[in-house]
Protein backbone atom coordinates (compact mmCIF):
# COMPACT_ATOMS: atom_id res chain seq x y z
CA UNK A 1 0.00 0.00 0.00
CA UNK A 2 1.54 3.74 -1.04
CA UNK A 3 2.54 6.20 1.73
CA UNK A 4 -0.46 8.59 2.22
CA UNK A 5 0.48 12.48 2.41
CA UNK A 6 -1.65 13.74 5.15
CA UNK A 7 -1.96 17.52 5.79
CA UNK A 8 -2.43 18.11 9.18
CA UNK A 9 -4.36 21.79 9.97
CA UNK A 10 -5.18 22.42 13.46
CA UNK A 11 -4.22 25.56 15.73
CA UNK A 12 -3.64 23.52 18.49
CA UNK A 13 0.17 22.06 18.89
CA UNK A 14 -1.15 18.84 21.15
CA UNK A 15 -3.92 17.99 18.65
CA UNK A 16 -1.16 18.16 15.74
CA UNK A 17 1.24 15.93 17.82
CA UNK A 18 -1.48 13.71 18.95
CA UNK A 19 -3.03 13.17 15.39
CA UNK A 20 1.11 12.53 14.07
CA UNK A 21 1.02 9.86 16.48
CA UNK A 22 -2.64 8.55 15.33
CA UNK A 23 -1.32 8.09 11.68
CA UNK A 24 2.72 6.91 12.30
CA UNK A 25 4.95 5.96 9.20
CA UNK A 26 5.19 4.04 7.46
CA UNK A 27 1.49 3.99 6.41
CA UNK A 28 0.80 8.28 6.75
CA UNK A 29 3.37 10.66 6.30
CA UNK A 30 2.84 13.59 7.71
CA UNK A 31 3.13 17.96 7.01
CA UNK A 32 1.69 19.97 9.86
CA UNK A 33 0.47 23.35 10.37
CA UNK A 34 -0.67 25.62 12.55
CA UNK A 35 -3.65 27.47 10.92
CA UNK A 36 -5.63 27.39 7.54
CA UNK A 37 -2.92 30.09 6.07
CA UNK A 38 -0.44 27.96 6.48
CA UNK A 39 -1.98 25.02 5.76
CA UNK A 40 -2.91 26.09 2.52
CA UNK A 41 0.81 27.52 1.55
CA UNK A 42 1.83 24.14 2.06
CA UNK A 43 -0.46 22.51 -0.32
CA UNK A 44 0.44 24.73 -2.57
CA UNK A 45 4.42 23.90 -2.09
CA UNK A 46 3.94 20.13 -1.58
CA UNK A 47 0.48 18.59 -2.29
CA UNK A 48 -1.02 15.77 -0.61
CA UNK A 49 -3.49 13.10 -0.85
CA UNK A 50 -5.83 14.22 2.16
CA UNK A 51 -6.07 17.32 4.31
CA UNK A 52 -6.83 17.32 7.88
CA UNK A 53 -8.79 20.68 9.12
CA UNK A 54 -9.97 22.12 12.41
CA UNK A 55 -12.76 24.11 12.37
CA UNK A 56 -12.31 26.73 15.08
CA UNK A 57 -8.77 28.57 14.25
CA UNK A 58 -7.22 31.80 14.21
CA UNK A 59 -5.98 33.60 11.33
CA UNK A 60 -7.26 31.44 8.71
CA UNK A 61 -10.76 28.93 9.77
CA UNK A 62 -11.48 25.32 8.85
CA UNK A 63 -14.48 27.04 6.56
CA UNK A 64 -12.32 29.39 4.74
CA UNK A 65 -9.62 26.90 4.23
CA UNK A 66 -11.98 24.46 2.95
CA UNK A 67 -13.31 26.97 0.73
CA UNK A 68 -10.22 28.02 -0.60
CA UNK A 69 -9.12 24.27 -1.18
CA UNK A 70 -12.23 23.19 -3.37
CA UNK A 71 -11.12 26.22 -5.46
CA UNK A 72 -7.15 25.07 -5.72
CA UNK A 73 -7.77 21.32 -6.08
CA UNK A 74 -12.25 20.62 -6.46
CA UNK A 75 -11.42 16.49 -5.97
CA UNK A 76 -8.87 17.11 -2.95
CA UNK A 77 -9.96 15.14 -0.26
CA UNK A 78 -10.87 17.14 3.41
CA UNK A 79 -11.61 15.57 6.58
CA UNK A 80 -13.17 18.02 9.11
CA UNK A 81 -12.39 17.45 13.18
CA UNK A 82 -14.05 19.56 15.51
CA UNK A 83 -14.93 19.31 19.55
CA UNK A 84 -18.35 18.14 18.59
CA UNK A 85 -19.65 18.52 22.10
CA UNK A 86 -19.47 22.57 22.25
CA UNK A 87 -22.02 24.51 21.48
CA UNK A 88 -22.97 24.89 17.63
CA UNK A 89 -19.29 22.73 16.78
CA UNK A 90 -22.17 19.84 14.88
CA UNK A 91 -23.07 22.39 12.99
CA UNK A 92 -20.08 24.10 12.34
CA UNK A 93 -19.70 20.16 10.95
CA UNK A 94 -22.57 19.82 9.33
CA UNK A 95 -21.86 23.06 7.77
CA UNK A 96 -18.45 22.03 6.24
CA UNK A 97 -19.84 18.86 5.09
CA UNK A 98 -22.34 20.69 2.76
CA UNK A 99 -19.18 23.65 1.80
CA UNK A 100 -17.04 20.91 0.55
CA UNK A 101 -15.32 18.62 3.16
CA UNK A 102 -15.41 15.22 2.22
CA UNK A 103 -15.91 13.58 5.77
CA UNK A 104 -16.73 14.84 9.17
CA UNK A 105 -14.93 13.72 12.30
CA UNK A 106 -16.14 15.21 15.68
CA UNK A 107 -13.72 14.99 18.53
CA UNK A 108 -12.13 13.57 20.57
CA UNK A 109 -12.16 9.94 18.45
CA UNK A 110 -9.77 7.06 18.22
CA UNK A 111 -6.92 6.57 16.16
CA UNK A 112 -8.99 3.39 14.24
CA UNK A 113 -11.95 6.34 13.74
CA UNK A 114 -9.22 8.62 12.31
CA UNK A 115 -7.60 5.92 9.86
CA UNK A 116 -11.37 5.36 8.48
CA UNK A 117 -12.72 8.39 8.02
CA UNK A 118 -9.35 9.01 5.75
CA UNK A 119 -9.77 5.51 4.43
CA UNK A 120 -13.49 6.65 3.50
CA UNK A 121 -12.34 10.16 2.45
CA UNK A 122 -9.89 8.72 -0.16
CA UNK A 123 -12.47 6.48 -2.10
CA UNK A 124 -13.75 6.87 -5.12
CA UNK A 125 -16.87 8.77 -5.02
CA UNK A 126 -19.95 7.27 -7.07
CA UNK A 127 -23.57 8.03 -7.20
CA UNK A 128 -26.28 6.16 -7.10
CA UNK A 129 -26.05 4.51 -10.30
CA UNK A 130 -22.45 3.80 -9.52
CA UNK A 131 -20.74 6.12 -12.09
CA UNK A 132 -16.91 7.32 -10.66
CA UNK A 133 -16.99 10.88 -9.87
CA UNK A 134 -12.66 10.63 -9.08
C-alpha cells in the first residue's frame, strides 16, 4: 500500500502531535500546520493526498480553508475534526460537510476512527447509479 500524504491543519500544537502519532509511518506521512494560512501555503508547495482541518482557528478557519481548497484542487480530499460537544461545533460540521469537506470527524475519536474516516475520504466517489466521480 503507497505512503499517504496527510496535511495536518489544526491551531492547536497537542492535537497536531497527537493526530502525528494517530497516523505513524510508514502507512501516513505527515506535514503539519498551525492554521488554515499555512496550511494552505503548504499545499500549494507540496500537495497531498488528504487534508486534515480544524474548524475553530485563528488567522485562517477550517471554513475558509476548505473553501479556498475546493477552489485550488475541487477532488482534494478534506476531513473536518471539531470538539463536537461545544455549542454549535455539529453544525459548524454539518456546515463544512455541505461547503465541501469530504468527511466529518467530531472529537475527541480514536486513532482506528481517524484511519477510516481518511480511508473513507480517499475512495472513489460514485452516485447512485455507480458512475466514478474521481
Amino acid at each position: 500500500m503507497p505512503v499517504i500524504r496527510v496535511l495536518m491543519i489544526d491551531d492547536d500544537p497537542v492535537v497536531r502531535r497527537t493526530i502525528a502519532r494517530m497516523l505513524a509511518p510508514p502507512d501516513y506521512e505527515m506535514t503539519l500546520a498551525q492554521d488554515g494560512l499555512v496550511g494552505i501555503e503548504h499545499y500549494r508547495q507540496m500537495g497531498c493526498d488528504v487534508v486534515i482541518t480544524d474548524m475553530i482557528m485563528p488567522v485562517k478557519e477550517g471554513i475558509e480553508t476548505i473553501l479556498e481548497l475546493r477552489v485550488i484542487a475541487p477532488s482534494l480530499p478534506i476531513l473536518a475534526i471539531s470538539v463536537g460537544r461545544q455549542s454549535g461545533s455539529a453544525d459548524l460540521l454539518k456546515l463544512s460537510h455541505r461547503l465541501g469537506a469530504t468527511e466529518i470527524l467530531p472529537k475527541p475519536f480514536t486513532a482506528s476512527q481517524l484511519r477510516a474516516a481518511i480511508d473513507k475520504c480517499l475512495r472513489p466517489q460514485t452516485d447512485l447509479d455507480g458512475n466514478d466521480f474521481s
